[in-house]
Protein backbone atom coordinates (compact mmCIF):
# COMPACT_ATOMS: atom_id res chain seq x y z
CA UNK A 1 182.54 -29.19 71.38
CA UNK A 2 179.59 -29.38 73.77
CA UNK A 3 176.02 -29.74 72.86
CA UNK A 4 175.17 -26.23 73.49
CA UNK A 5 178.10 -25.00 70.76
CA UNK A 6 177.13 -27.45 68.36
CA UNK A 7 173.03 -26.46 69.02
CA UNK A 8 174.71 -22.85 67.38
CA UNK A 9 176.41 -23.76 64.73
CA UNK A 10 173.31 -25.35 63.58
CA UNK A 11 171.83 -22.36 64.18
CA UNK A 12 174.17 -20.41 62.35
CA UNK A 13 174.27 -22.57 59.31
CA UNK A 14 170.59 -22.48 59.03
CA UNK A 15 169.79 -18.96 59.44
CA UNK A 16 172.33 -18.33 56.67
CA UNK A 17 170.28 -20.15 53.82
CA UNK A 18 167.25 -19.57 54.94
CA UNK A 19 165.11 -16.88 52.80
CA UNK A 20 163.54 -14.49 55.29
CA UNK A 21 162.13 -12.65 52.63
CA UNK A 22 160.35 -15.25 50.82
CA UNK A 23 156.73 -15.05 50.96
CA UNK A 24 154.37 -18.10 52.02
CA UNK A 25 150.88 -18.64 51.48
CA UNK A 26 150.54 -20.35 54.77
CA UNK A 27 150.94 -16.70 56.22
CA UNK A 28 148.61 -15.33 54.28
CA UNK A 29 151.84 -13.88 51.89
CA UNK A 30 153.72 -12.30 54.16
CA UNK A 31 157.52 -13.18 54.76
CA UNK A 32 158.32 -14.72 57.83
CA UNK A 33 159.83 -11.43 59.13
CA UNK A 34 156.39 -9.39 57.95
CA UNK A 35 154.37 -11.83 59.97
CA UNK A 36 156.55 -12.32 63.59
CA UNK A 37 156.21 -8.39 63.47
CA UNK A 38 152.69 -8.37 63.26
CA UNK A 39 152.90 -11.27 65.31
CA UNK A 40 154.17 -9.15 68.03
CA UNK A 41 152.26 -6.30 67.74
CA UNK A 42 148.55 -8.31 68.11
CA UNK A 43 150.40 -9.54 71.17
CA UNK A 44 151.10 -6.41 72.84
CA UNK A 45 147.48 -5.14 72.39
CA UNK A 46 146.13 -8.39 73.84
């Protein structure tokens, strides 16, 4: 398996437990997904 298949499946694994929903007071509580959209959007207008 080469490094870049194995970099994947760590990927893979991870993303699969990993609550996307959850929401953190770090970001102000907003999920993860909430706050790379606004993320996004401050970048565009910058």
């Amino acid at each position: 398996q080469t490094r870049h298949a194995a970099q994947q499946d760590v990927l893979q694994y991870i993303s699969m437990f990993y609550n996307s929903h959850r929401l953190h007071s770090y970001l102000e509580y907003k999920s993860l997904n909430q706050y790379e959209v606004e993320t996004e959007k401050l970048k565009e207008v910058a």
